[in-house]
N, C-alpha and C. Protein backbone atom coordinates (compact mmCIF):
# COMPACT_ATOMS: atom_id res chain seq x y z
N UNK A 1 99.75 60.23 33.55
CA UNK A 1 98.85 59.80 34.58
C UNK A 1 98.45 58.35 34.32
N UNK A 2 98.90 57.39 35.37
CA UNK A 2 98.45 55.86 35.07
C UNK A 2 96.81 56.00 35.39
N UNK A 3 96.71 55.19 34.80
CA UNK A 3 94.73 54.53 34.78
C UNK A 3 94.75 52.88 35.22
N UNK A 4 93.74 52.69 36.02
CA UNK A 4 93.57 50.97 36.32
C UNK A 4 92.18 50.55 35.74
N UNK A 5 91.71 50.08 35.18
CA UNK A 5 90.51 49.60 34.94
C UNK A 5 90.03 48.02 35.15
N UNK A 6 89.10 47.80 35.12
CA UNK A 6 88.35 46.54 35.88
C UNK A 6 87.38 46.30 34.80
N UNK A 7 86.91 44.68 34.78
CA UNK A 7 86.58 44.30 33.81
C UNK A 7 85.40 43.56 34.60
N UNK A 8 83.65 43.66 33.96
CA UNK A 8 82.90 42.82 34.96
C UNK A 8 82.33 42.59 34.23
N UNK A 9 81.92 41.07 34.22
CA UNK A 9 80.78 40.73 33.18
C UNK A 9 79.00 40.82 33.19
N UNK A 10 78.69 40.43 32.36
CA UNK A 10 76.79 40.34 32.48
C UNK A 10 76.27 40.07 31.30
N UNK A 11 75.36 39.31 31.48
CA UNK A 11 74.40 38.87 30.46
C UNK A 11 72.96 39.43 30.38
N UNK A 12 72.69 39.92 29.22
CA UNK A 12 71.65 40.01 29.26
C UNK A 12 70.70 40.16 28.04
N UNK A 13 69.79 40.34 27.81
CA UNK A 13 68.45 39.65 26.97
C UNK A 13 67.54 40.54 26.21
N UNK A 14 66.78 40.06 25.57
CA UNK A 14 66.26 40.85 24.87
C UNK A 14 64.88 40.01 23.44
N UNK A 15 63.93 40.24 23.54
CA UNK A 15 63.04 39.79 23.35
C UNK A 15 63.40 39.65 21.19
N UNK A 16 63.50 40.89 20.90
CA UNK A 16 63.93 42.06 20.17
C UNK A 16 65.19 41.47 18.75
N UNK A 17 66.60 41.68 19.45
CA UNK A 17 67.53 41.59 18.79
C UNK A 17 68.76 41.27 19.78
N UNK A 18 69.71 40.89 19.23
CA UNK A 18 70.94 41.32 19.41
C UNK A 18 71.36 42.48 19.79
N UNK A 19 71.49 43.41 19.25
CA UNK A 19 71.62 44.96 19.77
C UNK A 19 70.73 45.49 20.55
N UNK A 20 69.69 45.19 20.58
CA UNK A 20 68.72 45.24 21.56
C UNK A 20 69.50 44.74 22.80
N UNK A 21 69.48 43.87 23.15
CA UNK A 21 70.06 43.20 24.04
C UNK A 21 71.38 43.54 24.70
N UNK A 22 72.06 44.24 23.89
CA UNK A 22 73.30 44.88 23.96
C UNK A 22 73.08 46.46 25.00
N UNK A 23 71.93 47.25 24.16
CA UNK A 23 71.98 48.38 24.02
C UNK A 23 71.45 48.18 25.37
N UNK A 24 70.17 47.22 26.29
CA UNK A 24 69.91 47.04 27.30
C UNK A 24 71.13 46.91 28.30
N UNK A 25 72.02 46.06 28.08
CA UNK A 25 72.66 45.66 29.19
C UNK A 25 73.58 46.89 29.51
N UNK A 26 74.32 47.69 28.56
CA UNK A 26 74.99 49.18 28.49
C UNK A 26 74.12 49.76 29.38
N UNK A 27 72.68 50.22 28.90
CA UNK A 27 71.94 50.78 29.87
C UNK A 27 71.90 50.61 31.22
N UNK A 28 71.36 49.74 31.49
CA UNK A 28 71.92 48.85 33.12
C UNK A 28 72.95 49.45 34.04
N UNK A 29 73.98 49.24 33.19
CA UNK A 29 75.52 49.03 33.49
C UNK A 29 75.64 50.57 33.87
N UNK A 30 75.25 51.39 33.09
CA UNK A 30 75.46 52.90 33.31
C UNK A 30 74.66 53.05 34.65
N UNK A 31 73.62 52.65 34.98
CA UNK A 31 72.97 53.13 36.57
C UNK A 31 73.95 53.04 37.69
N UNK A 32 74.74 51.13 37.29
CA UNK A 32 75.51 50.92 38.49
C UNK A 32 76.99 51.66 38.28
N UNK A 33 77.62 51.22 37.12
CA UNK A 33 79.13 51.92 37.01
C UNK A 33 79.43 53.12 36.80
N UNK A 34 80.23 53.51 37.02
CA UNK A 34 80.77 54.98 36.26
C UNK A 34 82.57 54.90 35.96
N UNK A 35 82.64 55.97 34.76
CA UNK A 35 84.20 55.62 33.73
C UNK A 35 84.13 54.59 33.15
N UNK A 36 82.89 54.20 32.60
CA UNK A 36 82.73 52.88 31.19
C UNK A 36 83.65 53.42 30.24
N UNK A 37 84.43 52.59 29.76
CA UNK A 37 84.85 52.51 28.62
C UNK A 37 85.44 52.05 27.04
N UNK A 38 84.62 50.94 27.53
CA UNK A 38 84.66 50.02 26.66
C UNK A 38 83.85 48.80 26.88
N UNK A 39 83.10 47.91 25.86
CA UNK A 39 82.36 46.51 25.86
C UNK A 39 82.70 45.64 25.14
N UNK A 40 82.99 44.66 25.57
CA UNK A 40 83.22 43.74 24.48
C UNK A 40 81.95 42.69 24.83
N UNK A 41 81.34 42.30 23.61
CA UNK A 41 80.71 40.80 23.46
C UNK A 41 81.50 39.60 23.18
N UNK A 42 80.92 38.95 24.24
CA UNK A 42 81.87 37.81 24.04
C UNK A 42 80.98 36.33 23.79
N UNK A 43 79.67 36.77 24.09
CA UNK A 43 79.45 35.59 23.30
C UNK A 43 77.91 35.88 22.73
N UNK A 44 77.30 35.02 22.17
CA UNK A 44 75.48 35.43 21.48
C UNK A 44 75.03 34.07 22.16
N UNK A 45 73.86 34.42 21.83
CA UNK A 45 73.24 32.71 22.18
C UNK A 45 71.45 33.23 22.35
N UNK A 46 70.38 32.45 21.67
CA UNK A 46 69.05 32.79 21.33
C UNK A 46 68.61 31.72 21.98
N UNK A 47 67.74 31.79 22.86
CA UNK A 47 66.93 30.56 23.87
C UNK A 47 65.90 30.53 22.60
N UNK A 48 65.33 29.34 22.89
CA UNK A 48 64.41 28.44 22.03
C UNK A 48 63.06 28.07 23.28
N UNK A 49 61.82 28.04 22.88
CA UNK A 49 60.91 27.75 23.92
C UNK A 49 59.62 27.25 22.22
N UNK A 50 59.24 26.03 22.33
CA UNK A 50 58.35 25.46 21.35
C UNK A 50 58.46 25.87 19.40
N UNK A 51 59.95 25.67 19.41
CA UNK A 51 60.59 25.53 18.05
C UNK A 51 60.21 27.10 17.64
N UNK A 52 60.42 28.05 18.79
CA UNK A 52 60.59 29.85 18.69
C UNK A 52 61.83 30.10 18.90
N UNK A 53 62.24 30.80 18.65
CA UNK A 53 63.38 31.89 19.20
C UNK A 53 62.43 32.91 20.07
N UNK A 54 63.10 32.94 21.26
CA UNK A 54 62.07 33.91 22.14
C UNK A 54 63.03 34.75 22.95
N UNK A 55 64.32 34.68 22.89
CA UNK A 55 64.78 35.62 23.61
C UNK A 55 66.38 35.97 22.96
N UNK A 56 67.01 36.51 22.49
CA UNK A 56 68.24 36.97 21.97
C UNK A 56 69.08 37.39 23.56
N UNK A 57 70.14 36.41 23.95
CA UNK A 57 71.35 36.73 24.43
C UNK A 57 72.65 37.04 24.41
N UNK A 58 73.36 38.56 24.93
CA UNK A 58 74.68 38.23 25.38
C UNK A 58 75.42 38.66 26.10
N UNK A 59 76.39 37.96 26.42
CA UNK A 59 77.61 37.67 27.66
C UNK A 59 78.61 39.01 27.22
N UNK A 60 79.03 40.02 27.88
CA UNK A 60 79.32 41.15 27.83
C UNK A 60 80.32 41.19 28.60
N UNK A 61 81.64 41.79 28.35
CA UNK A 61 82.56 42.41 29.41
C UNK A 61 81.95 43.90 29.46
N UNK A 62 81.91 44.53 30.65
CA UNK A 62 81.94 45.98 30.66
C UNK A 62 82.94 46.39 31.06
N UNK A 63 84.27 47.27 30.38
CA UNK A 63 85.42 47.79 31.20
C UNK A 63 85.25 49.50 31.63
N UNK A 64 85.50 49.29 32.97
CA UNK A 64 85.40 50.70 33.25
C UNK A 64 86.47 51.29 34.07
N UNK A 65 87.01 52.50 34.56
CA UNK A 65 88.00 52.74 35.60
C UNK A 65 87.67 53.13 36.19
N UNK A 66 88.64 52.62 37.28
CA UNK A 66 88.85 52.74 39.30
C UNK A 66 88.79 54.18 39.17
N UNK A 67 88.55 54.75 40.40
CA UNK A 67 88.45 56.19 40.36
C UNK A 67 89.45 55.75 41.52
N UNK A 68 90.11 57.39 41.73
CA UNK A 68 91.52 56.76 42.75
C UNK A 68 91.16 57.77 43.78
């Protein structure tokens, strides 16, 4: 049985951590998609606001499959 899957990105944040931030955007992703199966991070990145770190980011593939 062939499978097609689709790849969509998103960023997102987290006050917290890294995995925090991760574990948020998965969450998310599960309301709108369905047949996740796989994430890749593809990138990190921590905003700065008055010599803080105040927010932990990242840029996420979510892969999931087409339902046919």
């Amino acid at each position: 049985m062939s499978r097609i899957a689709r790849v969509t990105e998103i960023v997102a944040g987290s006050p917290k951590s890294f995995n925090d931030a991760i574990k948020t955007g998965f969450k998310r992703a599960c309301k709108t998609l369905r047949g996740i199966t796989g994430i890749r991070i593809i990138e990190q990145r921590i905003s700065v606001a008055d010599n803080k770190m105040v927010e932990y980011r990242v840029r996420m593939e979510i892969i999931f499959v087409l339902e046919g």
